[in-house]
PDB file of N, CA and C in Angstrom:
ATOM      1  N   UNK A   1      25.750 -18.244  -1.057  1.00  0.00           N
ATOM      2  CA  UNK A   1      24.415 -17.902  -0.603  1.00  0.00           C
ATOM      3  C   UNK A   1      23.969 -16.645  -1.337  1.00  0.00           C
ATOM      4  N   UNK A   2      22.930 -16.455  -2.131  1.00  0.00           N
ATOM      5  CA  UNK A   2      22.193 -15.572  -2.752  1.00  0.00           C
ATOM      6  C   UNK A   2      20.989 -14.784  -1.400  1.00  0.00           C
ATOM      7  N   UNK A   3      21.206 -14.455  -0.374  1.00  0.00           N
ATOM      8  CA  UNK A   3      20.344 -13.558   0.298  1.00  0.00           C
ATOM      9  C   UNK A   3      20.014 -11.882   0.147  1.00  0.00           C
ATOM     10  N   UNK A   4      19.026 -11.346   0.245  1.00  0.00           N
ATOM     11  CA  UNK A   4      18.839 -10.122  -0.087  1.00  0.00           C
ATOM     12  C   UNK A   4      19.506  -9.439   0.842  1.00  0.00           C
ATOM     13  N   UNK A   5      20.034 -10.002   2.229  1.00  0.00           N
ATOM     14  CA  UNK A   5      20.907  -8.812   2.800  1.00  0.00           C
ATOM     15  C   UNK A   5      21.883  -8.908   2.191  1.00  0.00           C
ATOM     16  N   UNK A   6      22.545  -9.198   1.640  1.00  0.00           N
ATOM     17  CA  UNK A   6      23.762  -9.035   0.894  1.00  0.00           C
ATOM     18  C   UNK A   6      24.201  -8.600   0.226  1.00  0.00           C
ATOM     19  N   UNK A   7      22.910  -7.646  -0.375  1.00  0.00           N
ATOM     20  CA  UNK A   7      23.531  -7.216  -1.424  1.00  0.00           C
ATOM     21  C   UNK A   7      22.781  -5.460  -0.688  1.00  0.00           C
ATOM     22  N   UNK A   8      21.643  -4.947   0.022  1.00  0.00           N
ATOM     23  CA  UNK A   8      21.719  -3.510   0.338  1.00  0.00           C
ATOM     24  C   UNK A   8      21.297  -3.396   1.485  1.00  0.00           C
ATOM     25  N   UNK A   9      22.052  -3.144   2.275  1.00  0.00           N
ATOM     26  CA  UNK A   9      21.228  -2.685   3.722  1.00  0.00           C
ATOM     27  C   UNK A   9      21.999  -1.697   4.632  1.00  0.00           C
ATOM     28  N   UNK A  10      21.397  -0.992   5.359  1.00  0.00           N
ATOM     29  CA  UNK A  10      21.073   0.484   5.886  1.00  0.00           C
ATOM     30  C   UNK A  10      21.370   0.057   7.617  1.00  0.00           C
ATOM     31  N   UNK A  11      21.977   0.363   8.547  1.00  0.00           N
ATOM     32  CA  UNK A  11      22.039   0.190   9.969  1.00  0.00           C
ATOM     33  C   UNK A  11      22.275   1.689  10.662  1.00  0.00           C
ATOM     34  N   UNK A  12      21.021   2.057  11.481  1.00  0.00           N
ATOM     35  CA  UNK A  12      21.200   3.462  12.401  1.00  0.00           C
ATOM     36  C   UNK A  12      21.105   2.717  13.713  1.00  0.00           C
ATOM     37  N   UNK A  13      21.711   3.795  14.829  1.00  0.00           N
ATOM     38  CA  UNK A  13      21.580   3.424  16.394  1.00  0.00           C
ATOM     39  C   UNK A  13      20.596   4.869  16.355  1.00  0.00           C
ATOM     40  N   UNK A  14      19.735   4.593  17.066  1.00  0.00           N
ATOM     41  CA  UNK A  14      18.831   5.704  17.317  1.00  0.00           C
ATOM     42  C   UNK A  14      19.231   5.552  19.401  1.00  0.00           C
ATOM     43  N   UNK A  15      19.323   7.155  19.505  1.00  0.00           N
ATOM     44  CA  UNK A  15      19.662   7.398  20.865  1.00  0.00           C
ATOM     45  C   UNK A  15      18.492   7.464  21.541  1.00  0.00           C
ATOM     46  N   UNK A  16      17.792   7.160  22.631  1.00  0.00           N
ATOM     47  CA  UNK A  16      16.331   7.426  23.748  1.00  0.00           C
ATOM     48  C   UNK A  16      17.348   9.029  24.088  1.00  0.00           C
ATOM     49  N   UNK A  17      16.281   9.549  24.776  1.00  0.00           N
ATOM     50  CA  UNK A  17      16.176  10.968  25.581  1.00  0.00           C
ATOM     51  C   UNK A  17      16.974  10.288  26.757  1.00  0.00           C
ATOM     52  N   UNK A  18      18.014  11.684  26.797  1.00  0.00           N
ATOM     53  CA  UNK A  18      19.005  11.125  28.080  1.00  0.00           C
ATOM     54  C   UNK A  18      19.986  10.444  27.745  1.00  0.00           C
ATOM     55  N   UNK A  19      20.302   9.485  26.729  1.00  0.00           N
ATOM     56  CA  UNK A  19      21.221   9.029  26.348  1.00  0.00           C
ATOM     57  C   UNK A  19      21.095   7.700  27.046  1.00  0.00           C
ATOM     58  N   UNK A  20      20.129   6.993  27.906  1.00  0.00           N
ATOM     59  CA  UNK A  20      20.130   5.848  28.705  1.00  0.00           C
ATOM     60  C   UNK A  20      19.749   5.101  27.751  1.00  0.00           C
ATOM     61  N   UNK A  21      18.935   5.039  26.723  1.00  0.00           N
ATOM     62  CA  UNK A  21      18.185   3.885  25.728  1.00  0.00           C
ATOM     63  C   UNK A  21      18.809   4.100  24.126  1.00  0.00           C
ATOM     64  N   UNK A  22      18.945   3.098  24.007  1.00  0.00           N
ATOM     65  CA  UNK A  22      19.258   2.767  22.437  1.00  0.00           C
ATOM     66  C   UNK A  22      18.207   1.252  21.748  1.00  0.00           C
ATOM     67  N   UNK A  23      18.635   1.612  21.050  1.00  0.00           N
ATOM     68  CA  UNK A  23      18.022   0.607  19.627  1.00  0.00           C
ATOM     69  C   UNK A  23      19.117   0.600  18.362  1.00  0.00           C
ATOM     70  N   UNK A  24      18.857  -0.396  17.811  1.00  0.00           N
ATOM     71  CA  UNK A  24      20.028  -0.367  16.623  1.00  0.00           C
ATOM     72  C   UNK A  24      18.408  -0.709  15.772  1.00  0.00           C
ATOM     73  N   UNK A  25      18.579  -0.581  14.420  1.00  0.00           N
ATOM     74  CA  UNK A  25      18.368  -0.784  13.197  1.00  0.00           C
ATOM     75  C   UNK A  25      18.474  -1.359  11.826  1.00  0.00           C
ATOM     76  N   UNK A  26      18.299  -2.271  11.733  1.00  0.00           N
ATOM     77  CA  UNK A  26      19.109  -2.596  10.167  1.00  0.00           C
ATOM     78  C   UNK A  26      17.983  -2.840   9.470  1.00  0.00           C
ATOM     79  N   UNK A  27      18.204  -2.285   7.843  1.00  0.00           N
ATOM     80  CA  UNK A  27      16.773  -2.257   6.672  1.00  0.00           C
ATOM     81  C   UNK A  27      17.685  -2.642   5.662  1.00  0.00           C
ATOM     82  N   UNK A  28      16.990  -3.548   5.113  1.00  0.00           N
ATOM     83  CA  UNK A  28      17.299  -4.305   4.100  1.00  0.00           C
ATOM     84  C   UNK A  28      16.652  -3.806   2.646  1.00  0.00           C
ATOM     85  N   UNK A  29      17.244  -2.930   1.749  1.00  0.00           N
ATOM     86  CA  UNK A  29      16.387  -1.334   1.184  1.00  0.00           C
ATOM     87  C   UNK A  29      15.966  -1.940   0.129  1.00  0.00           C
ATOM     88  N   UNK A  30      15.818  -3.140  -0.731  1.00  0.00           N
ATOM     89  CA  UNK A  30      15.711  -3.548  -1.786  1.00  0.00           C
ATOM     90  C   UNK A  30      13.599  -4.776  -1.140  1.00  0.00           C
ATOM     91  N   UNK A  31      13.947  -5.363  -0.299  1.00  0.00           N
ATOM     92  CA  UNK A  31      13.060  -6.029   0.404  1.00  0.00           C
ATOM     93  C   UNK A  31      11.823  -5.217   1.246  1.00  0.00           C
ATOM     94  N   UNK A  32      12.722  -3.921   2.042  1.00  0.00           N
ATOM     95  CA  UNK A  32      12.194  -2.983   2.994  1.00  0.00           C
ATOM     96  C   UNK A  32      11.849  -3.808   4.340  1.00  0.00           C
ATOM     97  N   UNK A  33      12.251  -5.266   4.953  1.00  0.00           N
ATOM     98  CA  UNK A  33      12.524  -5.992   5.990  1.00  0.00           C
ATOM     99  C   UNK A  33      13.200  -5.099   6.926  1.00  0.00           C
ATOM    100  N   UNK A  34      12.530  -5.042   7.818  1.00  0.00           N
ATOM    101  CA  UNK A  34      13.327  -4.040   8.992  1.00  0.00           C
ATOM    102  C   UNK A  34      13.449  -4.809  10.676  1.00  0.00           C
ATOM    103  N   UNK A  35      14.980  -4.616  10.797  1.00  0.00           N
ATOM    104  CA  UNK A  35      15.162  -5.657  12.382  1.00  0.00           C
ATOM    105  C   UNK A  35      15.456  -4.431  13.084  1.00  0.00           C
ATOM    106  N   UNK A  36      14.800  -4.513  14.326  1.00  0.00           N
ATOM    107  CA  UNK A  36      14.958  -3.404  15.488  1.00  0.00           C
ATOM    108  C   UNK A  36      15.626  -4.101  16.580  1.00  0.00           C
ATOM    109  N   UNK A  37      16.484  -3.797  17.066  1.00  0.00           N
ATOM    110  CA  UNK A  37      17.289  -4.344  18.384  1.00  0.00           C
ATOM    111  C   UNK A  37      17.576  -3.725  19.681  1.00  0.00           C
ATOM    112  N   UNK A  38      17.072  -3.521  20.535  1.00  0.00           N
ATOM    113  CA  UNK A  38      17.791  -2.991  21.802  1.00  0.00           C
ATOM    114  C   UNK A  38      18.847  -3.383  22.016  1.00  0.00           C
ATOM    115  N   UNK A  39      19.803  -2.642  22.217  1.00  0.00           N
ATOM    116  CA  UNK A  39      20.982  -3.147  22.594  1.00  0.00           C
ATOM    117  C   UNK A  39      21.214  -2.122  24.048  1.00  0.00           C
ATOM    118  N   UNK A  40      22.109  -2.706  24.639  1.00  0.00           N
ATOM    119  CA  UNK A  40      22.817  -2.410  26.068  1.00  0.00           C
ATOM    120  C   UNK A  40      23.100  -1.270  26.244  1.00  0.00           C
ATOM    121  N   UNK A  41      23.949  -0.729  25.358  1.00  0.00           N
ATOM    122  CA  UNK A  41      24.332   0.456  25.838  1.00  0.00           C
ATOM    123  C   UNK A  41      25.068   1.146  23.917  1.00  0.00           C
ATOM    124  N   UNK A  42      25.337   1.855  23.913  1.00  0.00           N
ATOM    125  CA  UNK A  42      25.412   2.772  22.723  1.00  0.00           C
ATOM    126  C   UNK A  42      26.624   2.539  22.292  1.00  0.00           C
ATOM    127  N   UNK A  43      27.889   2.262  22.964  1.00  0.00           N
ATOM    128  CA  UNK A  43      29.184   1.848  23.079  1.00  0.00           C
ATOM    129  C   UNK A  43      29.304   0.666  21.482  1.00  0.00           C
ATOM    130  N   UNK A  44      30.126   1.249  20.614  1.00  0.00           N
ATOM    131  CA  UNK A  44      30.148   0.539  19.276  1.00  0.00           C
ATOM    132  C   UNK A  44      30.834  -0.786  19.582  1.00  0.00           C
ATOM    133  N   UNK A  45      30.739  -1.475  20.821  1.00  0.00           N
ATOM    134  CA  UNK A  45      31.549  -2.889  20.488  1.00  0.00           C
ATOM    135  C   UNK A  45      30.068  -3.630  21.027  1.00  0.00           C
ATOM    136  N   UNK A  46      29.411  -3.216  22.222  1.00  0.00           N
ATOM    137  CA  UNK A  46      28.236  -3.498  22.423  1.00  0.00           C
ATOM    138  C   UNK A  46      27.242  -3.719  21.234  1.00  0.00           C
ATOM    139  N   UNK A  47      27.410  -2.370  20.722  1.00  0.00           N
ATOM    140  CA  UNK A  47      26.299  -2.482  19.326  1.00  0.00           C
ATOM    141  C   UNK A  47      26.659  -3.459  18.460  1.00  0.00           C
ATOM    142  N   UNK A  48      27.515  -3.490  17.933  1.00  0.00           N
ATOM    143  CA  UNK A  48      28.153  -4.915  16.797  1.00  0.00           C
ATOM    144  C   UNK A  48      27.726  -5.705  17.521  1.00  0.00           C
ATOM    145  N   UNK A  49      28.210  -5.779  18.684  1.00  0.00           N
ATOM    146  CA  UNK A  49      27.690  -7.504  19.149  1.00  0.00           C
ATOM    147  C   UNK A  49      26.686  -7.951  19.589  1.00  0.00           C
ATOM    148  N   UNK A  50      25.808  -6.835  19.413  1.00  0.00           N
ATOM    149  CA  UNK A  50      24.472  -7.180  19.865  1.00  0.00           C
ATOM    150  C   UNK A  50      23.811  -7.247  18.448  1.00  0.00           C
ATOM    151  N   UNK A  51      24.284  -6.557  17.005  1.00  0.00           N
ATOM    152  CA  UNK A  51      23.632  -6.763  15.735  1.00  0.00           C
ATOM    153  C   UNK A  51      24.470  -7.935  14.942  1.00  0.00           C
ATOM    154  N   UNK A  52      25.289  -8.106  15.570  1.00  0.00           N
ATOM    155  CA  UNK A  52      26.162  -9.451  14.877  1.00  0.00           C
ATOM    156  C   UNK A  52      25.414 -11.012  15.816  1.00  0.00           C
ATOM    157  N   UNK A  53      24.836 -10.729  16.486  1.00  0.00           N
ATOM    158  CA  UNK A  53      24.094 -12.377  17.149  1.00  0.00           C
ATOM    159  C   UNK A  53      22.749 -11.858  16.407  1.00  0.00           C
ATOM    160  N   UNK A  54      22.459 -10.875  16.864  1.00  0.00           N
ATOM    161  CA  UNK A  54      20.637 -11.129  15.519  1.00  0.00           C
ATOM    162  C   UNK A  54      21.048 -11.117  14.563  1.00  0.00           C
ATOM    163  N   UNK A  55      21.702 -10.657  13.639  1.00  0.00           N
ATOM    164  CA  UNK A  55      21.745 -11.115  12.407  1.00  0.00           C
ATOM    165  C   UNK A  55      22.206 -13.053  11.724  1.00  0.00           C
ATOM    166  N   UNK A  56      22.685 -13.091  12.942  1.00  0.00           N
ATOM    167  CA  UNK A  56      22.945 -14.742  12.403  1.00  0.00           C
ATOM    168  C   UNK A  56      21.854 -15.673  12.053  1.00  0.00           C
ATOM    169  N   UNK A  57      20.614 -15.130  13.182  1.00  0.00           N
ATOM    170  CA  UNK A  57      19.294 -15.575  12.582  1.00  0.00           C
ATOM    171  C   UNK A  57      18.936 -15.512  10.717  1.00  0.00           C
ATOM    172  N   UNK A  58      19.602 -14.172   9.799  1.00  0.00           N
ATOM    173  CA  UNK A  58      19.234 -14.488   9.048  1.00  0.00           C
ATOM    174  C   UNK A  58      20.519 -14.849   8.340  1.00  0.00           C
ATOM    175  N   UNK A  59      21.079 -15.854   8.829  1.00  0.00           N
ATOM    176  CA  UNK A  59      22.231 -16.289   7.759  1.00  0.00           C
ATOM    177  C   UNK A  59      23.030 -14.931   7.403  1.00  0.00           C
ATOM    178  N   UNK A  60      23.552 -14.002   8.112  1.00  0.00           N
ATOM    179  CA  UNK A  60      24.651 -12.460   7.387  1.00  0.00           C
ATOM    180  C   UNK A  60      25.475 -12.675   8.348  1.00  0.00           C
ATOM    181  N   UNK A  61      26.536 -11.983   7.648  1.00  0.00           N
ATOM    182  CA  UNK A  61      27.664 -12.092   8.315  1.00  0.00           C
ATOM    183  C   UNK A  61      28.025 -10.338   8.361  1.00  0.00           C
ATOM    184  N   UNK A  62      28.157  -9.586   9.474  1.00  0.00           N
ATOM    185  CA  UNK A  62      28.629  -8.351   9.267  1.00  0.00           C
ATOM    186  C   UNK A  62      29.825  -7.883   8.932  1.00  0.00           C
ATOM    187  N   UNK A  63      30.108  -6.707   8.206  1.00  0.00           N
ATOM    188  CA  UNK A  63      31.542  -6.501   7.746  1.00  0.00           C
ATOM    189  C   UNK A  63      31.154  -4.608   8.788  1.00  0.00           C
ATOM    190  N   UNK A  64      32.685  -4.834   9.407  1.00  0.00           N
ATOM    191  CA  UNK A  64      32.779  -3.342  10.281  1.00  0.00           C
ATOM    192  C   UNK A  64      34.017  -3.454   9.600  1.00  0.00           C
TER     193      UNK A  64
END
């Protein structure tokens, strides 16, 4: 598969005030396509697995 995530992309968790809200991030820097995700809670197994099911939408596979 030749997809543009594959070859550059960028992922931040941005924290809400208080530490109760998150969002994850991933930018695809060559395209500038940007996926925003709420995820559950900030906890890095939560986050993967909440950016590893949206990303399947675009055909990627994550590497941690």
């Amino acid at each position: 598969m030749n997809s543009p995530w594959l070859k550059s992309k960028e992922g931040d968790l941005i924290i809400g005030k208080g530490g109760l809200t998150a969002v994850a991030t991933m930018v695809e820097r060559v395209t500038r396509l940007t996926v925003i995700i709420k995820v559950a809670s900030r906890k890095s197994h939560t986050v993967i697995v909440t950016l590893a099911r949206r990303m399947r939408a675009y055909h990627v596979k994550l590497i941690t």
